[in-house]
PDB file of N, CA and C in Angstrom:
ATOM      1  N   UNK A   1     183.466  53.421 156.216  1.00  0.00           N
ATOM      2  CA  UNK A   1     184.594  52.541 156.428  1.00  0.00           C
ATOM      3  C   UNK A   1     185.565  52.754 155.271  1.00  0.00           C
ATOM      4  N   UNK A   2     186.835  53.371 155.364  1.00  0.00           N
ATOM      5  CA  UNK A   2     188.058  53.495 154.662  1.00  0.00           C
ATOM      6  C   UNK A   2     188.416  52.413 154.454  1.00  0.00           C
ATOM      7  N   UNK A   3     189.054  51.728 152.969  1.00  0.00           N
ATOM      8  CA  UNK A   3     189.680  50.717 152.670  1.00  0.00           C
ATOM      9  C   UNK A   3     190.938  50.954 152.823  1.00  0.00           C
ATOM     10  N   UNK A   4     191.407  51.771 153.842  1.00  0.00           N
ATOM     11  CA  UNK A   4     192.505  51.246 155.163  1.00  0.00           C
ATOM     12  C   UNK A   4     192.120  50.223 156.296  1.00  0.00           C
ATOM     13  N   UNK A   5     190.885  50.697 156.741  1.00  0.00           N
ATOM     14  CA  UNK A   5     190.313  50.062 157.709  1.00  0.00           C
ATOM     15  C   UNK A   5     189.805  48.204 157.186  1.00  0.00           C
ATOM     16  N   UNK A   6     189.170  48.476 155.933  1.00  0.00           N
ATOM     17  CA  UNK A   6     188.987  46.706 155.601  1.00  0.00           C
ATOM     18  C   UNK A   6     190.150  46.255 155.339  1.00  0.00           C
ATOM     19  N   UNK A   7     191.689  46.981 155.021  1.00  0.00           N
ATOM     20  CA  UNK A   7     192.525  46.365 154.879  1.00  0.00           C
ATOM     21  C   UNK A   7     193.017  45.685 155.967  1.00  0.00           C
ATOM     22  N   UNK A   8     192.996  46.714 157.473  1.00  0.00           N
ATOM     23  CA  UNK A   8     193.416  46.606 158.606  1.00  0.00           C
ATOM     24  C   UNK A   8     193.068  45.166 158.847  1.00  0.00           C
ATOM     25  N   UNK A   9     191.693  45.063 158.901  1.00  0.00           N
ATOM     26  CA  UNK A   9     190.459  44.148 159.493  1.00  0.00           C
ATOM     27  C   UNK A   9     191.297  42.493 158.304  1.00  0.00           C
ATOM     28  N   UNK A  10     191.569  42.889 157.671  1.00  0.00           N
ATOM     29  CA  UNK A  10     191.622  41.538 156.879  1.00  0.00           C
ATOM     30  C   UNK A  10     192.632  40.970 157.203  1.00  0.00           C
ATOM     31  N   UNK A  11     193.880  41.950 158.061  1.00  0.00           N
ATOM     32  CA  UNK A  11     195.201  41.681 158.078  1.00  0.00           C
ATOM     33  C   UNK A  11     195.135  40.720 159.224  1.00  0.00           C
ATOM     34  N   UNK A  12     194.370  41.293 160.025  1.00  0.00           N
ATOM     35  CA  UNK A  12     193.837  40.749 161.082  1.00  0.00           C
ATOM     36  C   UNK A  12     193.655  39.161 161.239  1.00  0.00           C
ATOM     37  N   UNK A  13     192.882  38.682 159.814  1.00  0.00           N
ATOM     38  CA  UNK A  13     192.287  37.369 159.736  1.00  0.00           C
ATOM     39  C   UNK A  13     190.937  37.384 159.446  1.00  0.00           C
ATOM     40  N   UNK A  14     190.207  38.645 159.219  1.00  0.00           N
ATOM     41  CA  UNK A  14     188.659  38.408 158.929  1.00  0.00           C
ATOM     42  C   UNK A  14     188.501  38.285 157.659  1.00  0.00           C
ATOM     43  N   UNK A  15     187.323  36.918 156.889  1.00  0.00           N
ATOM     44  CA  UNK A  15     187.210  36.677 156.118  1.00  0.00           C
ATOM     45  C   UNK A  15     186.640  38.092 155.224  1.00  0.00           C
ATOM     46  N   UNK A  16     186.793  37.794 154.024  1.00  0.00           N
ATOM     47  CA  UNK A  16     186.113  38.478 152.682  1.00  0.00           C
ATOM     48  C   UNK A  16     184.898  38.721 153.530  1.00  0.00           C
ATOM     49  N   UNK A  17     184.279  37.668 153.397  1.00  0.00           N
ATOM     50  CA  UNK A  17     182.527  37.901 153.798  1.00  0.00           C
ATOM     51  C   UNK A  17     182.353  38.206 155.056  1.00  0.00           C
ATOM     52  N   UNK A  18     182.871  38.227 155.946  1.00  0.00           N
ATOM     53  CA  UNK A  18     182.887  38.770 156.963  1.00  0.00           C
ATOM     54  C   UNK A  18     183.212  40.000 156.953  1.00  0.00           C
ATOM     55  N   UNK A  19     184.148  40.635 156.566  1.00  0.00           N
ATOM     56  CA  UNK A  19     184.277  42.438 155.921  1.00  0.00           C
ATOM     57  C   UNK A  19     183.219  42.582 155.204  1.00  0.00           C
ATOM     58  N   UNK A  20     182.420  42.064 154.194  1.00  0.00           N
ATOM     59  CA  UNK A  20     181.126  42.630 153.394  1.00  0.00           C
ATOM     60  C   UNK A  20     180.056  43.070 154.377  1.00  0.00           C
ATOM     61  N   UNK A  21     180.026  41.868 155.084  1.00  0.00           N
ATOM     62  CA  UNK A  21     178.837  42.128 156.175  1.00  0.00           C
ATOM     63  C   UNK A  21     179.269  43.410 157.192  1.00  0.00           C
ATOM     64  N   UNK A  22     180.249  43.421 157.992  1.00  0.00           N
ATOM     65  CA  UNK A  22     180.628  44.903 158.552  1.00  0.00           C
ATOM     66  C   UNK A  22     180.622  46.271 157.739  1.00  0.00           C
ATOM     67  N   UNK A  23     181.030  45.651 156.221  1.00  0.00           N
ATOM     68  CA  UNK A  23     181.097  47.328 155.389  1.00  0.00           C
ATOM     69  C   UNK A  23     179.229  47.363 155.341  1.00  0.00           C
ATOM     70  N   UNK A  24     178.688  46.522 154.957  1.00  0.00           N
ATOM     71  CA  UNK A  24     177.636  46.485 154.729  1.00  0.00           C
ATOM     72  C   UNK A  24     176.538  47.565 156.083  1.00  0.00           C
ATOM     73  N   UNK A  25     176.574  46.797 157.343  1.00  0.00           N
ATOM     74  CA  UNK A  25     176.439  47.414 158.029  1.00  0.00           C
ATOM     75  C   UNK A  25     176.486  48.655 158.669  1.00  0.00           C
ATOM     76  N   UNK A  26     177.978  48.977 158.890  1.00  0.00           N
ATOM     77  CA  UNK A  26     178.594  50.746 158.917  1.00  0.00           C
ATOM     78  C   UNK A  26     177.891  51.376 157.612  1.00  0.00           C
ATOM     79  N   UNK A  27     177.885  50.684 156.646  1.00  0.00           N
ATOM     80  CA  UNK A  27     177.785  52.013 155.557  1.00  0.00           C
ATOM     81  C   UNK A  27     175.773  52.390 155.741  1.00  0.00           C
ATOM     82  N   UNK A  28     175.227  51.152 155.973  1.00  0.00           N
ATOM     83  CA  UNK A  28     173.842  51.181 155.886  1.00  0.00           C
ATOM     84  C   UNK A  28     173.193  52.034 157.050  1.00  0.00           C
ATOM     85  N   UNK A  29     173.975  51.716 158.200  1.00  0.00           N
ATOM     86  CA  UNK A  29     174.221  52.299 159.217  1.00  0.00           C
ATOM     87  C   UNK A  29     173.996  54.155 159.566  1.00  0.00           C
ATOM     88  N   UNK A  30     175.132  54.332 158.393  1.00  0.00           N
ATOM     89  CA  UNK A  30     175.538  55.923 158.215  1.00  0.00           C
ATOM     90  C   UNK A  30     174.280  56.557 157.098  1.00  0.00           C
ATOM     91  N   UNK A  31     173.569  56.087 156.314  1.00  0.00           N
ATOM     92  CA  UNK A  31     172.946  56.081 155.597  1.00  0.00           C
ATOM     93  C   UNK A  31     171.468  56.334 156.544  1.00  0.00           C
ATOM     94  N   UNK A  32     171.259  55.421 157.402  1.00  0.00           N
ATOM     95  CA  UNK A  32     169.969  56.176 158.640  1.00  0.00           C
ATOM     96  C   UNK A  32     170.362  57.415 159.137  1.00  0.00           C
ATOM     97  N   UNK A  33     171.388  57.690 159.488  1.00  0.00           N
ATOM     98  CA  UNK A  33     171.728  58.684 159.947  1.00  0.00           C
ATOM     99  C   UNK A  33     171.715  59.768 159.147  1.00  0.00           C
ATOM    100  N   UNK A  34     172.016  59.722 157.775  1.00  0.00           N
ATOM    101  CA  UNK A  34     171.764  60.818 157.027  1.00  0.00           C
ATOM    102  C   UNK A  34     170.172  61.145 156.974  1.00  0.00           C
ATOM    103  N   UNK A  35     169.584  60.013 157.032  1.00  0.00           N
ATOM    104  CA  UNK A  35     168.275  60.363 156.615  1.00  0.00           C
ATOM    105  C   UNK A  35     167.321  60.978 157.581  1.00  0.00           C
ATOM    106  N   UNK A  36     168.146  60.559 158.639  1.00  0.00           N
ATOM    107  CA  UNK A  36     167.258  61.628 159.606  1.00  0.00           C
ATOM    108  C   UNK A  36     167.232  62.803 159.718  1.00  0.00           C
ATOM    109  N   UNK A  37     168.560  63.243 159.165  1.00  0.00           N
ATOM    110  CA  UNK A  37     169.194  64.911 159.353  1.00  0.00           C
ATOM    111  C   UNK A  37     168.637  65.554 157.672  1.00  0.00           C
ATOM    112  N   UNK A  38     168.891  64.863 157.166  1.00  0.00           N
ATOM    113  CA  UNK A  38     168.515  65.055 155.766  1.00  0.00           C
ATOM    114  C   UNK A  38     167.290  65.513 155.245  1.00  0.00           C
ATOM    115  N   UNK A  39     166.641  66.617 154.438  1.00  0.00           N
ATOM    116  CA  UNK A  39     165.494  66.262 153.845  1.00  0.00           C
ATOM    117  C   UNK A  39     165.221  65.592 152.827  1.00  0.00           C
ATOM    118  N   UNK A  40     166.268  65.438 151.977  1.00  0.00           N
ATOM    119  CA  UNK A  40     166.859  64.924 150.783  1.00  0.00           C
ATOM    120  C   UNK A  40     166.890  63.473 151.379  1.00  0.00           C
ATOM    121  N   UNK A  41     165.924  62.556 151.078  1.00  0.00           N
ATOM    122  CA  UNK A  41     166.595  61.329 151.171  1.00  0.00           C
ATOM    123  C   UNK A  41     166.678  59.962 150.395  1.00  0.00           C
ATOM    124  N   UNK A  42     167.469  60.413 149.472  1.00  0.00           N
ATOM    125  CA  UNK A  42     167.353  59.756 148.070  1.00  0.00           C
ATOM    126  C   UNK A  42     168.838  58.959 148.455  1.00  0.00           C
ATOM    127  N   UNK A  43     169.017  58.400 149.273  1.00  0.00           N
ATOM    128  CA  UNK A  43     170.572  57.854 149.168  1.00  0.00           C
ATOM    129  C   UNK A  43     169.905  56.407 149.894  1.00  0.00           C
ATOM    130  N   UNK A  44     170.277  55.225 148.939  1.00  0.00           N
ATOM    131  CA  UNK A  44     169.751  54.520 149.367  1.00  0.00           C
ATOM    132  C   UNK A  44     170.713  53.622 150.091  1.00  0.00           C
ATOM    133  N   UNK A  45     170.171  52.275 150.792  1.00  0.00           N
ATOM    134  CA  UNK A  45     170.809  50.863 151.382  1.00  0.00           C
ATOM    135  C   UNK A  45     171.743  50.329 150.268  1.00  0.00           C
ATOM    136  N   UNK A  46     172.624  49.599 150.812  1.00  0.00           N
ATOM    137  CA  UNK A  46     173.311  48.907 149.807  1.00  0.00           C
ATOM    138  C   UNK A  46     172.739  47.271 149.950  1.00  0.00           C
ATOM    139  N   UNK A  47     173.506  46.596 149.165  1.00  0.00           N
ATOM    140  CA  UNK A  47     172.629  44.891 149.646  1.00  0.00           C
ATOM    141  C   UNK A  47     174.117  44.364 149.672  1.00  0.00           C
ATOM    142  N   UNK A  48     173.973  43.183 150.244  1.00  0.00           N
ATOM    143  CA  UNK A  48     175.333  42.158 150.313  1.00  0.00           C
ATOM    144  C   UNK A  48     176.639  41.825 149.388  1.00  0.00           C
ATOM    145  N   UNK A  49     175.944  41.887 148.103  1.00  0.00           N
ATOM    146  CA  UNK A  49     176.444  41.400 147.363  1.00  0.00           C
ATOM    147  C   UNK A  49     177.083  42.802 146.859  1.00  0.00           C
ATOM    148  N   UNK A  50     176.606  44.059 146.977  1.00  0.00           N
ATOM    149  CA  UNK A  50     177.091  45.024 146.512  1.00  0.00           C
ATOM    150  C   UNK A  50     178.238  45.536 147.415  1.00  0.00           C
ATOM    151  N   UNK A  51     178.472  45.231 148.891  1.00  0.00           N
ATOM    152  CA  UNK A  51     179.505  44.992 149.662  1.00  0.00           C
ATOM    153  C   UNK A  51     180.495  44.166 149.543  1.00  0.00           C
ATOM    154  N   UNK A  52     180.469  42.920 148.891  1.00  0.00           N
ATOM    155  CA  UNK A  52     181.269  42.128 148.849  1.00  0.00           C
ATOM    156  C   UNK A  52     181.513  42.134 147.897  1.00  0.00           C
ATOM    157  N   UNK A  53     181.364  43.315 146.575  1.00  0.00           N
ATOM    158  CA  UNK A  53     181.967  43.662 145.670  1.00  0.00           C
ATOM    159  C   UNK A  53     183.323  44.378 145.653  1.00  0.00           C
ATOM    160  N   UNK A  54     182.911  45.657 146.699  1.00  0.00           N
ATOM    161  CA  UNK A  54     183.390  46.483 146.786  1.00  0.00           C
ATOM    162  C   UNK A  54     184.941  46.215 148.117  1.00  0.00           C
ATOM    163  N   UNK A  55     184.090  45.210 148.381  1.00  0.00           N
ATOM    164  CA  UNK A  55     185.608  44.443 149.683  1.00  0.00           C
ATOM    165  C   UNK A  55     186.551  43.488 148.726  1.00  0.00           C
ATOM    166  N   UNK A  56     185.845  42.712 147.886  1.00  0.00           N
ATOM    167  CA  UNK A  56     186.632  42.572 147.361  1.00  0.00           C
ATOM    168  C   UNK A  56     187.471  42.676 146.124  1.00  0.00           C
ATOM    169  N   UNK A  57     187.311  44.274 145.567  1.00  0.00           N
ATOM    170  CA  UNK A  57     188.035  45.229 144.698  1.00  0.00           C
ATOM    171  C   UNK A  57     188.905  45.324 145.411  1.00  0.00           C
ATOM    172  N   UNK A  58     188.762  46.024 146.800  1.00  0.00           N
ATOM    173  CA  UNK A  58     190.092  46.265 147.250  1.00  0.00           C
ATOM    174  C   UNK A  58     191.446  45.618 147.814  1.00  0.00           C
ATOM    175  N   UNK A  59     190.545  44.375 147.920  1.00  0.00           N
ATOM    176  CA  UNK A  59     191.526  43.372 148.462  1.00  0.00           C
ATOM    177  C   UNK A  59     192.326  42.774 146.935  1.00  0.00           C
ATOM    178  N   UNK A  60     191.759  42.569 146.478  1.00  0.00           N
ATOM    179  CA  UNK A  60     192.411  42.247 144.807  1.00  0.00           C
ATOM    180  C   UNK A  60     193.568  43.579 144.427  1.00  0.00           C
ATOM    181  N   UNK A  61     193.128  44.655 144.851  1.00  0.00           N
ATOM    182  CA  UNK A  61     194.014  45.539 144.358  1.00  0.00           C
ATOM    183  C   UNK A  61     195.139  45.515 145.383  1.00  0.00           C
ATOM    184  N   UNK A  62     195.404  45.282 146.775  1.00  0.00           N
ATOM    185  CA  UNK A  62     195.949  45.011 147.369  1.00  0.00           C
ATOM    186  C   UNK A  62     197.092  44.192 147.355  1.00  0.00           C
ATOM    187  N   UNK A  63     196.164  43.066 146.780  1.00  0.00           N
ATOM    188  CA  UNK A  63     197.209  41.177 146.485  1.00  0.00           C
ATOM    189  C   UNK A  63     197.867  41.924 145.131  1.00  0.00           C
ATOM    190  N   UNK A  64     197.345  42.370 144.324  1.00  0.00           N
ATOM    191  CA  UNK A  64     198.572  42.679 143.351  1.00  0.00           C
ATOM    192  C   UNK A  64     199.427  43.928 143.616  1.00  0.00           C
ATOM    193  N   UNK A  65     198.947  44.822 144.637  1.00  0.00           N
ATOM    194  CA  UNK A  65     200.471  45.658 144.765  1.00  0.00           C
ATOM    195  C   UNK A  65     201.385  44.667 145.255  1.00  0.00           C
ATOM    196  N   UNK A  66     201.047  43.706 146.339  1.00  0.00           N
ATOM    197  CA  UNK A  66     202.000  43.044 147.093  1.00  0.00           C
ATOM    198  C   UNK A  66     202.855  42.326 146.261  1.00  0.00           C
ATOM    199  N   UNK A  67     202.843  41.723 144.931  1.00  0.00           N
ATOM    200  CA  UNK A  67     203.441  41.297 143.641  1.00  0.00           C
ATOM    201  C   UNK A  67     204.445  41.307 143.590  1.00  0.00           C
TER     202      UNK A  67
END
């Protein structure tokens, strides 16, 4: 998930935590998928809170371009 896309999604009306839980998902998501194709599978899950970090970096960086 591109932080175009959580930007999209927020513009929308979806809460912070509601984008954590979708990034959360897609990314954990893509992460099975590697591991099946993968032999290498050292790439781990993310957890909640490490999503709703990262959603809301970008949204912070966002509110201050808009400045």
């Amino acid at each position: 998930m591109t932080d175009k896309e959580i930007l999209d999604l927020w513009h929308e009306g979806y809460t912070r935590l509601n984008l954590a839980k979708i990034y959360m998902q897609r990314y954990n998501q893509q992460v099975k998928i590697i591991r099946l194709d993968m032999k290498n599978r050292h790439v781990r899950f993310i957890t909640y809170k490490e999503a709703l970090n990262r959603v809301e970096r970008i949204l912070i960086e966002d509110i201050k371009e808009r400045r």
